[in-house]
Structure formats: structure tokens, C-alpha cells
PDB file of N, CA and C in Angstrom:
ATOM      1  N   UNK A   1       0.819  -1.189   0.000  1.00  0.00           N
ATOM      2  CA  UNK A   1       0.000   0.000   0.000  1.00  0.00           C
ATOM      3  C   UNK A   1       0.867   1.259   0.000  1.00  0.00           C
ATOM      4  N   UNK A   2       2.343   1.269   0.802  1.00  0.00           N
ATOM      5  CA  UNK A   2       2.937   2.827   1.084  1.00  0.00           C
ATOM      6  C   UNK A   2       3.697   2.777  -0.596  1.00  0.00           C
ATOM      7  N   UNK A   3       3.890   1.677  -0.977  1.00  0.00           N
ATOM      8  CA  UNK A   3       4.608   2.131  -2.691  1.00  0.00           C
ATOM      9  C   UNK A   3       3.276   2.309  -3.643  1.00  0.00           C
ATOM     10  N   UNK A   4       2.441   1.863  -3.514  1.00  0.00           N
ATOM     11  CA  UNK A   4       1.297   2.349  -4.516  1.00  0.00           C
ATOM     12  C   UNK A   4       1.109   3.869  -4.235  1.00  0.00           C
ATOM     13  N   UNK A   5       1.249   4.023  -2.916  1.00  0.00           N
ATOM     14  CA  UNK A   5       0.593   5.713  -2.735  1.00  0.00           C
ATOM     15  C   UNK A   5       2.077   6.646  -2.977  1.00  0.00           C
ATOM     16  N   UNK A   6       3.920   6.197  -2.966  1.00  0.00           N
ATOM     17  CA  UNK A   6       4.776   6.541  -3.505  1.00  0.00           C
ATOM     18  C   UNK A   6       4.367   7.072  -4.846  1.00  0.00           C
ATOM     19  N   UNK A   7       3.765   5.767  -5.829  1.00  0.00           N
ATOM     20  CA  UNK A   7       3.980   5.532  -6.774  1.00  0.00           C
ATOM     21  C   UNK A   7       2.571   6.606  -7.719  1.00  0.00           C
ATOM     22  N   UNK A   8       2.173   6.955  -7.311  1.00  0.00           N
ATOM     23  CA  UNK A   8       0.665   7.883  -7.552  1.00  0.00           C
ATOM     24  C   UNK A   8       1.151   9.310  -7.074  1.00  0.00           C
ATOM     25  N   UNK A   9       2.312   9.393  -5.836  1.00  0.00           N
ATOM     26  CA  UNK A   9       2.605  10.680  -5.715  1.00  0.00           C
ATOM     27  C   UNK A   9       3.533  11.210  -6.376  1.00  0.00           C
ATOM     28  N   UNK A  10       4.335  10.357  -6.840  1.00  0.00           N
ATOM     29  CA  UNK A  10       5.342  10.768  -7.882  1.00  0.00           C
ATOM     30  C   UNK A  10       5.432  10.978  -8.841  1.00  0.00           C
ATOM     31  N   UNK A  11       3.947  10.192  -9.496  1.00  0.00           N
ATOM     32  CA  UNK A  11       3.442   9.880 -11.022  1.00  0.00           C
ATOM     33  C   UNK A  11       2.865  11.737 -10.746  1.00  0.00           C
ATOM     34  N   UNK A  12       2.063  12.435  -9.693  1.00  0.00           N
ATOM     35  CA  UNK A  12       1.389  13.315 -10.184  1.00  0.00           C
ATOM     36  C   UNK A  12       2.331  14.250  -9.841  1.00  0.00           C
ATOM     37  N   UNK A  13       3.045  14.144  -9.461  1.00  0.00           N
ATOM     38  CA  UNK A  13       4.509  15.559  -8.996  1.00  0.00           C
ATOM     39  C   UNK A  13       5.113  15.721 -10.477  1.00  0.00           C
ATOM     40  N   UNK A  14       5.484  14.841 -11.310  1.00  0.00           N
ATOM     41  CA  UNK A  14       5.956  14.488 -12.194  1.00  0.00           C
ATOM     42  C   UNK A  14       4.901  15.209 -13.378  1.00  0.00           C
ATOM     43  N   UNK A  15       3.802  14.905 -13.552  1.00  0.00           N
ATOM     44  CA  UNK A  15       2.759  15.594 -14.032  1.00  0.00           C
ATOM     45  C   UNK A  15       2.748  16.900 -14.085  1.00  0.00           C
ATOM     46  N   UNK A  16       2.548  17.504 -13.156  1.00  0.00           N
ATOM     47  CA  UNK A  16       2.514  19.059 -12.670  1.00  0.00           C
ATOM     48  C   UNK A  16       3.562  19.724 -13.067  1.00  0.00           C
ATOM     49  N   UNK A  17       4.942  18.738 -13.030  1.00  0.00           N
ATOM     50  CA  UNK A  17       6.072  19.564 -13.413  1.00  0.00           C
ATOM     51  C   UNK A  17       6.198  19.424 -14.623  1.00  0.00           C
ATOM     52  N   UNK A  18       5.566  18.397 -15.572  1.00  0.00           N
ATOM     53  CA  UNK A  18       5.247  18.845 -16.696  1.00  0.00           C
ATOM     54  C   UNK A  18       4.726  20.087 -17.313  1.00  0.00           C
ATOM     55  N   UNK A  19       3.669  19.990 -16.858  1.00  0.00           N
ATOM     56  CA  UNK A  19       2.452  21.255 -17.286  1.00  0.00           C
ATOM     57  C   UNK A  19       3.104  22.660 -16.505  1.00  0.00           C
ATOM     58  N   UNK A  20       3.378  23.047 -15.706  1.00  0.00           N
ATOM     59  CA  UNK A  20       4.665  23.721 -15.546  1.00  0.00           C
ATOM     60  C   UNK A  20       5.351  24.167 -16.101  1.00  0.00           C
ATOM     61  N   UNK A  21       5.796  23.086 -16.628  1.00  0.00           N
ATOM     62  CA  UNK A  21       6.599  23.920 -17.998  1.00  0.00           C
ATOM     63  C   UNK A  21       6.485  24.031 -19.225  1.00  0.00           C
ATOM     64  N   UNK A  22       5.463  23.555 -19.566  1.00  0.00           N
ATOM     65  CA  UNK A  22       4.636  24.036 -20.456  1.00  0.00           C
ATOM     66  C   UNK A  22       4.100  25.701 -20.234  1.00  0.00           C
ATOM     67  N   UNK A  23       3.716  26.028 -18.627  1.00  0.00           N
ATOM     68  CA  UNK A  23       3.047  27.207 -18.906  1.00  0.00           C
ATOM     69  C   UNK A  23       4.450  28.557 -19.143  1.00  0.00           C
ATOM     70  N   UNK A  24       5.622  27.647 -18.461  1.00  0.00           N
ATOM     71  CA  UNK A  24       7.007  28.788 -18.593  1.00  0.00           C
ATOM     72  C   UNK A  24       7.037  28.571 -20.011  1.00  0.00           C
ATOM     73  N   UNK A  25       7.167  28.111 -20.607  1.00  0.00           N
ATOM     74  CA  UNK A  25       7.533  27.884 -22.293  1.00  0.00           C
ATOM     75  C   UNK A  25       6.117  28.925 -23.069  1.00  0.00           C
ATOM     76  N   UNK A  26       4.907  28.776 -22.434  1.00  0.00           N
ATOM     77  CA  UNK A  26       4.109  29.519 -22.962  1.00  0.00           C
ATOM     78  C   UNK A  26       4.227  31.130 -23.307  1.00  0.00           C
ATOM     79  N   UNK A  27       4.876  31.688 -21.748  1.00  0.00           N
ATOM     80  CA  UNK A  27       5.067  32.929 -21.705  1.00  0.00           C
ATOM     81  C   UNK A  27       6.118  33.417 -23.379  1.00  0.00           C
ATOM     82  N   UNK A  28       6.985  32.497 -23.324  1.00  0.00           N
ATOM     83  CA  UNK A  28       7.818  32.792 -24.612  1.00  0.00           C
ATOM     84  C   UNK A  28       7.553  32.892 -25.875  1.00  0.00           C
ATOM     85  N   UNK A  29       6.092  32.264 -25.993  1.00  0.00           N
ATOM     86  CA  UNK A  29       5.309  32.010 -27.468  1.00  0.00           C
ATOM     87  C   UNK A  29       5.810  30.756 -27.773  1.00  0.00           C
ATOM     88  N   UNK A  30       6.663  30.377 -27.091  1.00  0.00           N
ATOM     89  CA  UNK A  30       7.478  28.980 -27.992  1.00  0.00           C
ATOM     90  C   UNK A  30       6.667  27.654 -26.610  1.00  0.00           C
ATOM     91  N   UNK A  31       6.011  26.959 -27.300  1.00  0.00           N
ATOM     92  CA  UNK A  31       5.737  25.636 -26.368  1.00  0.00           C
ATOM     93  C   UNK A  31       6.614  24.456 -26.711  1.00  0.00           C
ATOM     94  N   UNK A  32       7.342  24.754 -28.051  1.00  0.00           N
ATOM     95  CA  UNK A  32       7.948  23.230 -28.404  1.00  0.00           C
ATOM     96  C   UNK A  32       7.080  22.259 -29.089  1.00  0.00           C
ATOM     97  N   UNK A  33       7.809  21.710 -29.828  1.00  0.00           N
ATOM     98  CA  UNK A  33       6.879  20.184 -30.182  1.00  0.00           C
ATOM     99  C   UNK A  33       7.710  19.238 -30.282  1.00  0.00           C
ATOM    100  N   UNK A  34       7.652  17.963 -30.469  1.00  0.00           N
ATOM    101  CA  UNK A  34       8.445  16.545 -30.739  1.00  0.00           C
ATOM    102  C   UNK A  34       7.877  15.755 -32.478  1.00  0.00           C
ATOM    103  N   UNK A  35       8.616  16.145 -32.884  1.00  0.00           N
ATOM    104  CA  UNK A  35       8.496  15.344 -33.954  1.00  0.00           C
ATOM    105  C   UNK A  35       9.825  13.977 -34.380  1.00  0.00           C
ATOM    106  N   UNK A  36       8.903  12.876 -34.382  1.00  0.00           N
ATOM    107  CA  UNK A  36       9.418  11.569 -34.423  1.00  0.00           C
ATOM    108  C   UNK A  36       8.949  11.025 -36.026  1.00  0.00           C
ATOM    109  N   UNK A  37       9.995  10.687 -36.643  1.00  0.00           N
ATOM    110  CA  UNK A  37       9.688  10.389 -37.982  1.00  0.00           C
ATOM    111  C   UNK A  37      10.721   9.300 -38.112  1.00  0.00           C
ATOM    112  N   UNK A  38      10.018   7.859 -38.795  1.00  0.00           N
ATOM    113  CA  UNK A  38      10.502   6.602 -39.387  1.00  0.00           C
ATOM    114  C   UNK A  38      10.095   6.278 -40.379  1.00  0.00           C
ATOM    115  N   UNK A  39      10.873   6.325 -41.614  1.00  0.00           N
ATOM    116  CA  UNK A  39      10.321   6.078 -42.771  1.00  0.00           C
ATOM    117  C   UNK A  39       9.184   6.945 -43.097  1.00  0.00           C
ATOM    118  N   UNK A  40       8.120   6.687 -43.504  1.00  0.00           N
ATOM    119  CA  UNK A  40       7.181   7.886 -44.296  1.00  0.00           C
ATOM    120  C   UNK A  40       6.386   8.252 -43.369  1.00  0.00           C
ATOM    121  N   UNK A  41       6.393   7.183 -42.073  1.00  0.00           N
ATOM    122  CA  UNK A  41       5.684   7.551 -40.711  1.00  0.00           C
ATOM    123  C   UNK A  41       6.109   8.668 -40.212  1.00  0.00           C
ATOM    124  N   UNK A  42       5.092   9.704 -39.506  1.00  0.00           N
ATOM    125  CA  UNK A  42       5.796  10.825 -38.234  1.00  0.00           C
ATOM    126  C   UNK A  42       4.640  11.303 -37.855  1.00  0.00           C
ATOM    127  N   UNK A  43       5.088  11.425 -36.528  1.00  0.00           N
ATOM    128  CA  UNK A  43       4.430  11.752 -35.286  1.00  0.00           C
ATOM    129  C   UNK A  43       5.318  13.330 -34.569  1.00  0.00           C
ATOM    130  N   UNK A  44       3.860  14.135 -34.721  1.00  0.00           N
ATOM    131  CA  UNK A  44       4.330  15.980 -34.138  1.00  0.00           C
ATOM    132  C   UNK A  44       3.265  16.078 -32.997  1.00  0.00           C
ATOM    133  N   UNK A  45       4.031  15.896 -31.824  1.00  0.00           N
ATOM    134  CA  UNK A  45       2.699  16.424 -31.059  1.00  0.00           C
ATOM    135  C   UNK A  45       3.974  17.308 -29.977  1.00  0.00           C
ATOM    136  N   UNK A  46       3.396  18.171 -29.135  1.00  0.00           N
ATOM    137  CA  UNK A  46       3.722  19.263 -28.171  1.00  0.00           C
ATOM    138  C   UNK A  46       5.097  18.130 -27.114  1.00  0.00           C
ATOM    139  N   UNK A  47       5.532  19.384 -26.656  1.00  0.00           N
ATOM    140  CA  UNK A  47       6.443  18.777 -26.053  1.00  0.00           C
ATOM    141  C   UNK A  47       5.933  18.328 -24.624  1.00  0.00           C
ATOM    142  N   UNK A  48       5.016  18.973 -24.082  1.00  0.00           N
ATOM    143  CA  UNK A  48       4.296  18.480 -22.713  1.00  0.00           C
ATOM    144  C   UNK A  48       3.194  17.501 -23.000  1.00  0.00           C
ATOM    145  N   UNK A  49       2.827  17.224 -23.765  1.00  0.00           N
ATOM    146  CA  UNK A  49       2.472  16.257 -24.604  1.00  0.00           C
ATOM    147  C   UNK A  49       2.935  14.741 -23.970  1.00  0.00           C
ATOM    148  N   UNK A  50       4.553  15.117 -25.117  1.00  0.00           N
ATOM    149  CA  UNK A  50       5.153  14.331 -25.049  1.00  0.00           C
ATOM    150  C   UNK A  50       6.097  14.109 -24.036  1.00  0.00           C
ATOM    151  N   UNK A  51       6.158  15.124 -23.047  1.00  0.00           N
ATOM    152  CA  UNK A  51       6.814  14.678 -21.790  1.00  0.00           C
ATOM    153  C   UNK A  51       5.510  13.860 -20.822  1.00  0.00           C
ATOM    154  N   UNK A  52       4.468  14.110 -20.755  1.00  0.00           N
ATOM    155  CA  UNK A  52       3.651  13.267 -20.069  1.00  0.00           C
ATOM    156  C   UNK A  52       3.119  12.135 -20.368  1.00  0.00           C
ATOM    157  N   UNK A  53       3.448  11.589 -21.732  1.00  0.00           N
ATOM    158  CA  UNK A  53       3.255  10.443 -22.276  1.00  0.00           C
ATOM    159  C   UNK A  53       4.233   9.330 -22.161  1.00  0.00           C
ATOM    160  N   UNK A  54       5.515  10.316 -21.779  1.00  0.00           N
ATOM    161  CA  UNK A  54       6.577   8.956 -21.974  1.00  0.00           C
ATOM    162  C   UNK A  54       6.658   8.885 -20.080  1.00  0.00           C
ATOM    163  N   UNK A  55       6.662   9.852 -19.479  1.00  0.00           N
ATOM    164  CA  UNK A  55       6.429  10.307 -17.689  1.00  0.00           C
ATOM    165  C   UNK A  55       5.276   8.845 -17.701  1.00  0.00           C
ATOM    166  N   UNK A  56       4.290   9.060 -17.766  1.00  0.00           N
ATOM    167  CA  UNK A  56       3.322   7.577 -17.833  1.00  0.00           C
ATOM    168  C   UNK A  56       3.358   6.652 -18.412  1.00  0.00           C
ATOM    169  N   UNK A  57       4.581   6.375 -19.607  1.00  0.00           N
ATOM    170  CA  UNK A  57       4.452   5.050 -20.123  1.00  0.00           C
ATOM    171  C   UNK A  57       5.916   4.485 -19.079  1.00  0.00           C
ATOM    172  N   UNK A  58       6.423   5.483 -18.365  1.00  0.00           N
ATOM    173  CA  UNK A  58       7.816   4.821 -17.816  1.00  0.00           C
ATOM    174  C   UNK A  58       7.490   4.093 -16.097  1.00  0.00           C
ATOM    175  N   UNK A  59       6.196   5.502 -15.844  1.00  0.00           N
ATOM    176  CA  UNK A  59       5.728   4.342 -14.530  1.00  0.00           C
ATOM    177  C   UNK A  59       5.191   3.554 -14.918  1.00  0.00           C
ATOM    178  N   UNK A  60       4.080   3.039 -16.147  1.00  0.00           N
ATOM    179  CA  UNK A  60       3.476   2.050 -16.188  1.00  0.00           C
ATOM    180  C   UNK A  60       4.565   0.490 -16.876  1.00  0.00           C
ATOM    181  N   UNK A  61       5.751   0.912 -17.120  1.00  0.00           N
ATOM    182  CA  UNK A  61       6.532  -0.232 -17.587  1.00  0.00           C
ATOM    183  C   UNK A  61       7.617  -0.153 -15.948  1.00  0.00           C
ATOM    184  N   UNK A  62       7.393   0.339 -15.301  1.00  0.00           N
ATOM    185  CA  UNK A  62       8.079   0.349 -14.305  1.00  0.00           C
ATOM    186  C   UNK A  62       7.612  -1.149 -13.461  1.00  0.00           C
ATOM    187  N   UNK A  63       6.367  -0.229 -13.079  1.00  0.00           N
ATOM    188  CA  UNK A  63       5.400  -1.044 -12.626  1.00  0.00           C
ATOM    189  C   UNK A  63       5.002  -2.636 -12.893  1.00  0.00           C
ATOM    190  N   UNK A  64       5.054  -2.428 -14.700  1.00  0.00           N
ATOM    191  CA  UNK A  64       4.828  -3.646 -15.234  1.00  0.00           C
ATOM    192  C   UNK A  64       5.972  -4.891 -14.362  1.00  0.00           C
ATOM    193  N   UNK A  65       7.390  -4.655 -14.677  1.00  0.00           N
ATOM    194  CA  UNK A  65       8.224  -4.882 -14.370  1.00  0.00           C
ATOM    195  C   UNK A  65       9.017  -5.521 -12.787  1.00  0.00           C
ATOM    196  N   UNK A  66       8.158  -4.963 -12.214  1.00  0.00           N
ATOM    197  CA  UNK A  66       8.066  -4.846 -10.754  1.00  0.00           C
ATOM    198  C   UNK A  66       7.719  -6.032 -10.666  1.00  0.00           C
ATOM    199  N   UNK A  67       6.183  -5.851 -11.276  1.00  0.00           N
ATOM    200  CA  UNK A  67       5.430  -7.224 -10.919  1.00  0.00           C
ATOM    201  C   UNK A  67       6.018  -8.192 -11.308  1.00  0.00           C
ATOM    202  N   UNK A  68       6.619  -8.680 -13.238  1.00  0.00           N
ATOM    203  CA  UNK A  68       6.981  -9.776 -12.934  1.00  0.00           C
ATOM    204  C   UNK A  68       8.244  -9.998 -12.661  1.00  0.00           C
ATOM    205  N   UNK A  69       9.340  -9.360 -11.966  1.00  0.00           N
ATOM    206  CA  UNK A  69      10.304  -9.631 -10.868  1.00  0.00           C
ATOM    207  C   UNK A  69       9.715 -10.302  -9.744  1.00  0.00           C
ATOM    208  N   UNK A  70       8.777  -9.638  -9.212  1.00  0.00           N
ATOM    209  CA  UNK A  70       8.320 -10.213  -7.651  1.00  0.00           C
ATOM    210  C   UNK A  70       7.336 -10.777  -7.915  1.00  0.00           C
TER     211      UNK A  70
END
């Protein structure tokens, strides 16, 4: 129970300091974006975007991971 509630407080600290900086990047006019391109494929989305997407795919493979260790 105390690492699930770790693991939810860190996931949303992590969050916030995303969007955060998103709103400092705002003041500048510049928000950033991520563009990922393979072959004729590509993917443009925002950089807070894409910092909170990979921020949640890293606890959820964290997590994954956890489990099947233990």
C-alpha cells in the first residue's frame, strides 16, 4: 500500500512539473513540439504532450516490471 501511494505521488509531482513547464515555455510564445519520424511515418505532437506520455508510459513499464520480478 505505502509504494502504490509513492507511486501515484510521484506519477502526479511528475505531471505538474510537466504542465509547468509548459506554462514557462508559454510565456515565450514557444511551447515546443516533438516530432518523431521513421520512414514515411511521423508523429508531431507538443512537447508536454510528449513529456507526459513517456512520464506515464515509464511508470506504467516500471510497474509492469516490478510485478513480474516479484
Amino acid at each position: 500500500m505505502k509504494n502504490t501511494l509513492y507511486f501515484f505521488v510521484s506519477l502526479c509531482f511528475a505531471i505538474a512539473a510537466a504542465f509547468l513547464v509548459q506554462y514557462w515555455l508559454n510565456e515565450y510564445d514557444n511551447p515546443g513540439y516533438v516530432l518523431i519520424g521513421i520512414g514515411r511515418w511521423s508523429m508531431e505532437t507538443s512537447l508536454v504532450a510528449f513529456s507526459v506520455f513517456l512520464i506515464i508510459g515509464f511508470f506504467i513499464l516500471y510497474f509492469f516490471f516490478r510485478l513480474l520480478v516479484g
